[in-house]
Structure formats: C-alpha cells, structure tokens
Protein backbone atom coordinates (compact mmCIF):
# COMPACT_ATOMS: atom_id res chain seq x y z
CA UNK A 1 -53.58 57.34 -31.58
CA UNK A 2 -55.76 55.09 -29.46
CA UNK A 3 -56.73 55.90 -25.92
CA UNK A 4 -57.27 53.19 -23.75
CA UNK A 5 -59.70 53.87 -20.81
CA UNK A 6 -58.84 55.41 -17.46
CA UNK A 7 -61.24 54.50 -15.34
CA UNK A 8 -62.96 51.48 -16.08
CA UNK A 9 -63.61 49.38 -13.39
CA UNK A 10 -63.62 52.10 -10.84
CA UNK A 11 -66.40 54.57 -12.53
CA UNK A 12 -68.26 51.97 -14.53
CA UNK A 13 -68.45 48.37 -15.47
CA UNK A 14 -65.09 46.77 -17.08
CA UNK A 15 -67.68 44.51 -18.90
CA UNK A 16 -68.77 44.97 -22.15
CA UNK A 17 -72.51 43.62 -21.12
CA UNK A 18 -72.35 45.09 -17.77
CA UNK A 19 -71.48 48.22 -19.04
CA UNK A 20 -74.39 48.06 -21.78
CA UNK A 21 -76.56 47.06 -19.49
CA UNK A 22 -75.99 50.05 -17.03
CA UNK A 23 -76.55 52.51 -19.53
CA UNK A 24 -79.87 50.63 -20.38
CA UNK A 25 -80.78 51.15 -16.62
CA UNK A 26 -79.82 54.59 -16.20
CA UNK A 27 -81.36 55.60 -19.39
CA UNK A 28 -85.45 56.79 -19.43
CA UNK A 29 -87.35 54.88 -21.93
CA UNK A 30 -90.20 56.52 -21.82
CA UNK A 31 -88.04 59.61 -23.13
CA UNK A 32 -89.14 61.38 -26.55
CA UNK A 33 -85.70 62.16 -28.49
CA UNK A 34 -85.44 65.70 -30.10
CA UNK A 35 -82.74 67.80 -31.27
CA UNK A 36 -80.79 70.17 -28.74
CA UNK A 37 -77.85 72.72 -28.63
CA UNK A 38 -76.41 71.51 -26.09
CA UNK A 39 -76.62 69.48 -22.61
CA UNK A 40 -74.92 69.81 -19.45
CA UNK A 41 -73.88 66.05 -17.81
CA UNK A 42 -72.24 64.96 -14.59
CA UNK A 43 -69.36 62.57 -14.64
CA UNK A 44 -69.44 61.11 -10.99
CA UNK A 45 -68.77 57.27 -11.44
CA UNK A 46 -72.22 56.20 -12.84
CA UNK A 47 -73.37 54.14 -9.78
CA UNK A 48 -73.57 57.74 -8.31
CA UNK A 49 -74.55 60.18 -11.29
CA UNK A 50 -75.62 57.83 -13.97
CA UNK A 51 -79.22 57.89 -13.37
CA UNK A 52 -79.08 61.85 -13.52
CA UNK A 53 -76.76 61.36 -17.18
CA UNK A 54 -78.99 58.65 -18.47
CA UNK A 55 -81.99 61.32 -17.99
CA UNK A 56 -80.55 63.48 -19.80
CA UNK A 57 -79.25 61.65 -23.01
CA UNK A 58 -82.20 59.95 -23.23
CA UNK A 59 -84.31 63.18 -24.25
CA UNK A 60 -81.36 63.62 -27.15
CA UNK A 61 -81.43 63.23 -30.49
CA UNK A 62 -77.62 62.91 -31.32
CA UNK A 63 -75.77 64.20 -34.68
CA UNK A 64 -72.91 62.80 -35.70
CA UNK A 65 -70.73 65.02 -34.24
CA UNK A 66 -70.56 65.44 -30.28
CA UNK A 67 -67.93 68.34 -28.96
CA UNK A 68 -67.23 67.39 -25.56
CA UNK A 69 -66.19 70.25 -23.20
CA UNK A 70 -64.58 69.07 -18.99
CA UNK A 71 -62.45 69.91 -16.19
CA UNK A 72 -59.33 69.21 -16.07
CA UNK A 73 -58.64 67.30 -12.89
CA UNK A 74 -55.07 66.22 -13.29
CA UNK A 75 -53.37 69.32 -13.34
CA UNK A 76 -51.58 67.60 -16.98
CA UNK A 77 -51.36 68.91 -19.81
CA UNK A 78 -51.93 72.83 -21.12
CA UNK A 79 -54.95 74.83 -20.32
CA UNK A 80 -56.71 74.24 -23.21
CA UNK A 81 -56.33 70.28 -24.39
CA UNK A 82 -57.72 68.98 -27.72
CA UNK A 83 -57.44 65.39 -27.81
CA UNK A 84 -56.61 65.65 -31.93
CA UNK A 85 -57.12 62.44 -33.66
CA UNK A 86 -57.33 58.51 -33.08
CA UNK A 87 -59.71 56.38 -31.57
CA UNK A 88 -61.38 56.49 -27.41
CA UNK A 89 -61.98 52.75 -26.24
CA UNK A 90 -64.19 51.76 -23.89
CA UNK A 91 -65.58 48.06 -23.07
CA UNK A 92 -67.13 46.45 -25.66
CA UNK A 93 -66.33 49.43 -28.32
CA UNK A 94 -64.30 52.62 -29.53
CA UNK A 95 -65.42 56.09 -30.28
CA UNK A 96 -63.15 58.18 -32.92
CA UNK A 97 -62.12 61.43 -33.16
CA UNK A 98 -63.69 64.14 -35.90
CA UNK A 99 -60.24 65.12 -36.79
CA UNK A 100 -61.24 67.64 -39.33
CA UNK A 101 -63.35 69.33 -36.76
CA UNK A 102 -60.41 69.40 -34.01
CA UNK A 103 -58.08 70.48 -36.59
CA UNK A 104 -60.81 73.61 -37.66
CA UNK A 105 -60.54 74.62 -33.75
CA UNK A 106 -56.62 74.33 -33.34
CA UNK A 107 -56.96 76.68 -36.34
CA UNK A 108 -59.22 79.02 -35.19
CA UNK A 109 -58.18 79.42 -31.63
CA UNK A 110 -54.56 79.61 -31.22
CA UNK A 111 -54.59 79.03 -27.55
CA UNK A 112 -55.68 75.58 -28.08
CA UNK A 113 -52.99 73.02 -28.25
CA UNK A 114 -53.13 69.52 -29.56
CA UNK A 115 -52.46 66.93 -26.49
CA UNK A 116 -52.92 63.77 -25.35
CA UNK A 117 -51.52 64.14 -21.89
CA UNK A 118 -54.37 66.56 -20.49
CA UNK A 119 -56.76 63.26 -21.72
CA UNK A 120 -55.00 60.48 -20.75
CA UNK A 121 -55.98 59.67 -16.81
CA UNK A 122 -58.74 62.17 -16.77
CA UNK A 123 -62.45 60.76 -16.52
CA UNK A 124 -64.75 63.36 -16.89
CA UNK A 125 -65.42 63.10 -20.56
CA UNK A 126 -64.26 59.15 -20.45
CA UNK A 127 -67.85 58.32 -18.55
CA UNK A 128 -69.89 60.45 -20.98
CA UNK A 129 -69.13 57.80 -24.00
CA UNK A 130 -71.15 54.64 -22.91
CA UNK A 131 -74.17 56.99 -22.79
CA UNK A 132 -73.00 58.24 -26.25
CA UNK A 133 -72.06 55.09 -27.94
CA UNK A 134 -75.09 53.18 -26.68
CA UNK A 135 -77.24 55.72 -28.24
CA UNK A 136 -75.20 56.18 -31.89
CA UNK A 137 -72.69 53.45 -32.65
CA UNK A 138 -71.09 55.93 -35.20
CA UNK A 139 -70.71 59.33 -33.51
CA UNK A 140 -67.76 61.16 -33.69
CA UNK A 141 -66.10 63.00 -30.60
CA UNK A 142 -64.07 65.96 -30.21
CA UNK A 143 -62.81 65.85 -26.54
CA UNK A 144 -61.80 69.32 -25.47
CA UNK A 145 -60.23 69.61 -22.04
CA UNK A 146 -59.98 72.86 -19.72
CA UNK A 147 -57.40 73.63 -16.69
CA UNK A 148 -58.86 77.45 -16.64
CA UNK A 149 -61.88 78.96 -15.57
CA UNK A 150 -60.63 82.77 -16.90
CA UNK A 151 -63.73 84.43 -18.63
CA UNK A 152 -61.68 85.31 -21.67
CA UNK A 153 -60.54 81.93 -22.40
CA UNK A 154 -64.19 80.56 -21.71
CA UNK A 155 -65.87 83.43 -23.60
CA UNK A 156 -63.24 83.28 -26.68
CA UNK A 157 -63.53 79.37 -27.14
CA UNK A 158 -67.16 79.53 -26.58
CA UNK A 159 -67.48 82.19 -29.24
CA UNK A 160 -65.11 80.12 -31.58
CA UNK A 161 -67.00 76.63 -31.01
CA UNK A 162 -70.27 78.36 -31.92
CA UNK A 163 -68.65 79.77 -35.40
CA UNK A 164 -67.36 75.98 -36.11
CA UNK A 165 -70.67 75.26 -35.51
CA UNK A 166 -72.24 77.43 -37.80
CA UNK A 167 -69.82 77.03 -40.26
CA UNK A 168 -70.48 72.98 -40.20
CA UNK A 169 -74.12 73.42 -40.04
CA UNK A 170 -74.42 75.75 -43.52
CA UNK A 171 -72.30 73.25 -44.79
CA UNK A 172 -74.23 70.35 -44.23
CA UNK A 173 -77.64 70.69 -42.01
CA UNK A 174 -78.90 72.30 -39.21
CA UNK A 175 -80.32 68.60 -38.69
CA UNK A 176 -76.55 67.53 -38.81
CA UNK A 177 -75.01 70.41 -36.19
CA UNK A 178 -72.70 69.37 -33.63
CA UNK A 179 -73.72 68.77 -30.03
CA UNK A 180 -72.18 70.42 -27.13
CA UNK A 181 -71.91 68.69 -24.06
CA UNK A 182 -70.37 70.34 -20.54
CA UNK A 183 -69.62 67.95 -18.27
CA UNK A 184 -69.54 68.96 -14.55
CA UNK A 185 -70.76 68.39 -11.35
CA UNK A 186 -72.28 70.66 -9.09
CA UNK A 187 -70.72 71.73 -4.97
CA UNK A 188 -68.51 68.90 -3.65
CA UNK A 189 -68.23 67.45 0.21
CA UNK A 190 -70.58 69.65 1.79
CA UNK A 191 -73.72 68.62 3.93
CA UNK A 192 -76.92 67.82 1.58
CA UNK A 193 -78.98 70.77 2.56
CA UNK A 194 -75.60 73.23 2.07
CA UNK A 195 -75.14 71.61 -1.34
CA UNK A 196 -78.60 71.82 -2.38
CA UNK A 197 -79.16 75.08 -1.41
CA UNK A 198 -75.77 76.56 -3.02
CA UNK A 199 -76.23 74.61 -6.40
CA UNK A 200 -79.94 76.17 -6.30
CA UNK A 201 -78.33 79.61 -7.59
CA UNK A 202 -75.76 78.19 -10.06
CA UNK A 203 -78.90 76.17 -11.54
CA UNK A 204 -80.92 79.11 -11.86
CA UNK A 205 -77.97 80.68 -13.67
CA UNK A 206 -77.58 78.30 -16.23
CA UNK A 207 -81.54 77.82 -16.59
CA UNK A 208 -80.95 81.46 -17.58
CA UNK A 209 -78.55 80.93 -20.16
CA UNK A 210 -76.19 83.75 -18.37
CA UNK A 211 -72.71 82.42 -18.37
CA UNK A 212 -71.49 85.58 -16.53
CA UNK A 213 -73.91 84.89 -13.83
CA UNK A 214 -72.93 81.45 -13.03
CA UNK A 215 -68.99 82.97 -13.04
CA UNK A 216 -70.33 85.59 -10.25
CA UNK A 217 -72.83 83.37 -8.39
CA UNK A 218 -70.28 80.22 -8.23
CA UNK A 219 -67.86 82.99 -6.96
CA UNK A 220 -69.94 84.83 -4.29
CA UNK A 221 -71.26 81.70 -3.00
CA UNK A 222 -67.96 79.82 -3.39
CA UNK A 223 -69.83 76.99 -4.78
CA UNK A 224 -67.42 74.17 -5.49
CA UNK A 225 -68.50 72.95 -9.37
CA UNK A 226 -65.47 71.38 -11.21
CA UNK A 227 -66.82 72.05 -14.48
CA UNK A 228 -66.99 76.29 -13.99
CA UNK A 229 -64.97 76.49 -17.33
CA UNK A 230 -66.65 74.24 -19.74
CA UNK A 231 -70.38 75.50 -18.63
CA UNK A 232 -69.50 78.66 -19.14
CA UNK A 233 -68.08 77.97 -22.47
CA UNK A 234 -70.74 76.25 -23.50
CA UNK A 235 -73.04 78.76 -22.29
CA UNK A 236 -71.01 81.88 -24.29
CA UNK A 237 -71.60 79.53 -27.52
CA UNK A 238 -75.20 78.58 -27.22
CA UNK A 239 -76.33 82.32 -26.60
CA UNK A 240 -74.56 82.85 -30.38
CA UNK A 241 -76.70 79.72 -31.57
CA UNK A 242 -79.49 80.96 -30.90
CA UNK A 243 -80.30 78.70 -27.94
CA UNK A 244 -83.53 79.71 -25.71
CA UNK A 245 -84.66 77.11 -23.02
CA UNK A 246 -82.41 75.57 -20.62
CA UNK A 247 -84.36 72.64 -19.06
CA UNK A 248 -83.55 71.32 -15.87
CA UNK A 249 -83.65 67.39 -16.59
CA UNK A 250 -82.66 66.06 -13.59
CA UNK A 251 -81.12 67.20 -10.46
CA UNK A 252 -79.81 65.19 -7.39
CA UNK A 253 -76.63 64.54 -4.86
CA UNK A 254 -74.67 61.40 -3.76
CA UNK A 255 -76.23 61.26 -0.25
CA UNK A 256 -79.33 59.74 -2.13
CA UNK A 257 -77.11 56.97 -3.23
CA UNK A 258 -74.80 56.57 -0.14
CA UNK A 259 -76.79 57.24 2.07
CA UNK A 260 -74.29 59.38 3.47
CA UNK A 261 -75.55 63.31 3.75
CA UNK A 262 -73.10 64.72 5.32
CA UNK A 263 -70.66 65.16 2.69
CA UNK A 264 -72.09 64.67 -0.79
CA UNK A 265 -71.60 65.75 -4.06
CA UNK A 266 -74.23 67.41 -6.03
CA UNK A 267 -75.39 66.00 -9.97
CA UNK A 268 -77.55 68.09 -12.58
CA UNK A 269 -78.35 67.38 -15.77
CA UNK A 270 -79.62 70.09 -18.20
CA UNK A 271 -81.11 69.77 -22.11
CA UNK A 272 -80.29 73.43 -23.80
CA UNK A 273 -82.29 73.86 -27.40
C-alpha cells in the first residue's frame, strides 16, 4: 500500500528542495544528538510549529524504528488505527512501514485494527516525516492513530507499546529501541495569555511524567490539546521504560507567527529519556 500525502502544499512545501530546505531552517544546528524514549511534537503546518518540531528532533538521536502516536481529526476510521504496511510519500521521498512491528501490536492489543482510512486525509503524523526523513533516510514508521482519549485504551496501549518495546530492544539493542513520538498541540483559539497560562499546567504535567495528571488537569481546566490520547499513551509507556526527565525543548503559540493574539494555538515540544 502506498500513501500519497494529504497535505502537502497546505502544511509544508510541495517541493522536494523547498521542503528540505525548511526542515534545514527549522532544525537547531548547534543541537548535540543523544538517545531518548520518547518526544512529544506539534503538527501545526510547519510555517507555524516547525521551528518548535525542528527543536526538538534536532536534540534526537533516531533508531531505526519510530512509533508514531496522533489525534485523529477526521472522525474516519476506528478508534484505534494502525496504518499496517506499505510505503508514506512525501516530496522528494517515501518512508515505509515496520510491518513486523505493526503486526506484533495488532497481536498484542486486540482493540487495534489494521486501517488505512483513519490515515488517509489526516496530517498530524504526515508533517512529522520531513523532520524524520531528513534526519535518517532509512527509518521505519509505525503510524498509530487515536479517535479516543478513554484512560483504559490510553493506559492499555501504552502498557502494550512499552512491552513491544522491550521485547525489540532484548532482541536487538537498547541502542536500537524504538522511538515514541506523540504528536499534539497544546489549547486551540483562545487569546495568547489564556493559552499560555492553561498549557502552563498540562506542561508541568507531562514534565512530570504523570499521564493521569495531564487527563485531570486538561479536564479541570478544559484545556483544548488535540493530542490528549497519544500523550497520555506515550506517557503510560515511558513510566514502564524506565524514562526519568521530561525536558521542555521548546514552547510557543501561533500569535508569534501571525501576529494575531487573539486567537492562537499553542506548540510544545518535549525530549523524554
């Protein structure tokens, strides 16, 4: 199967060079590379959010093997989408599938289904792959796609990944472990200073490693982030890995691009070893 992309054009550069060159912008040379657990990403079109992504990938060593956790904003599809085999395209290059890996997780979590549809317009884990490709021409994706926040399904499948994990890494390396990334971004179409102070306590949350905190504080302060589900799942798995530092990379909101504060849409990026 071969996805074409969704959204280029609109979210980043049709061009192959444009596109590479982009990434090169948004990325942070002076950046040392080390290994990490896990990372947290926005997925705003990259004129908007790229600088905050670019931050963050550029302080990543990448495996192999990326597991790529977003929201589902179509509505398509089941409530828990792996994309199962095939190739992702994007300008200038493709990305394919670790099919043994998505087949392990359709295995060991029955509530998974294999689908396309859930992947097919959706762009949240689309505008993660320039970042990812530009850095390591042969990594392999496994795109994972949520329509539920409900802290079962988040817990389970976080508790799951982290045993595919494990189960990878004793196989072959703790050098070679997969990488999770959650893609989300933070409260949407709210006044800078609301946004900024609202994302302040789902930040602290995840700084904390406490996915049940971020369900409760994104709840009590009805904070509008997209990607609840897949932080939280990622979250639930890192705490089995054995993660202990989330770092706060870089955080900022679309006013600072726009110009526009009024309504804005907030960006963080996190590094979790």
């Amino acid at each position: 199967m071969i996805r074409q992309p969704a959204v280029a054009g609109q979210f980043y550069s049709v061009s192959p060079e444009g596109l590479r060159a982009d990434v090169a912008r948004y990325s942070d040379s002076s950046a040392v590379p080390h290994a990490a657990t896990a990372i947290v990403s926005p997925h705003a079109g990259l004129m908007y959010s790229g600088h905050v992504a670019g931050a963050v990938y550029s302080r990543v060593s990448l495996p192999d093997i990326v597991i790529l956790i977003g929201p589902n904003h179509t509505g398509l599809g089941p409530p828990v989408s792996v994309y199962p085999e095939g190739t992702w395209l994007i300008p200038g290059g493709q990305l394919t599938i670790d099919s043994a890996l998505a087949a392990e997780l359709l295995t060991r979590y029955p509530q998974a289904e294999a689908d396309t549809s859930a992947h097919r317009s959706e762009h949240c884990l689309e505008v993660q792959l320039p970042f990812l490709r530009q850095a390591r021409a042969d990594v392999r994706i496994v795109p994972i796609v949520l329509g539920t926040t409900r802290e079962e399904v988040c817990r389970d499948l976080g508790l799951c990944l982290a045993e595919i994990i494990q189960v990878h890494a004793a196989k072959h390396s703790r050098s070679a472990r997969p990488l999770l990334i959650a893609s989300t971004d933070m409260s949407h179409y709210e006044p800078d200073s609301v946004t900024r102070e609202k994302d302040r306590f789902a930040l602290e949350a995840i700084q904390r490693l406490d996915p049940e905190e971020l369900q409760a504080t994104v709840r009590a302060h009805q904070i509008s982030m997209c990607g609840l589900g897949p932080t939280v799942t990622v979250l639930h798995a890192v705490r089995v890995l054995g993660a202990t530092d989330s770092s706060l990379v870089r955080y900022a909101t679309s006013g600072e691009i726009s110009g526009d504060f009024d309504r804005v849409v907030g960006y963080a990026g996190f590094v979790i070893t």
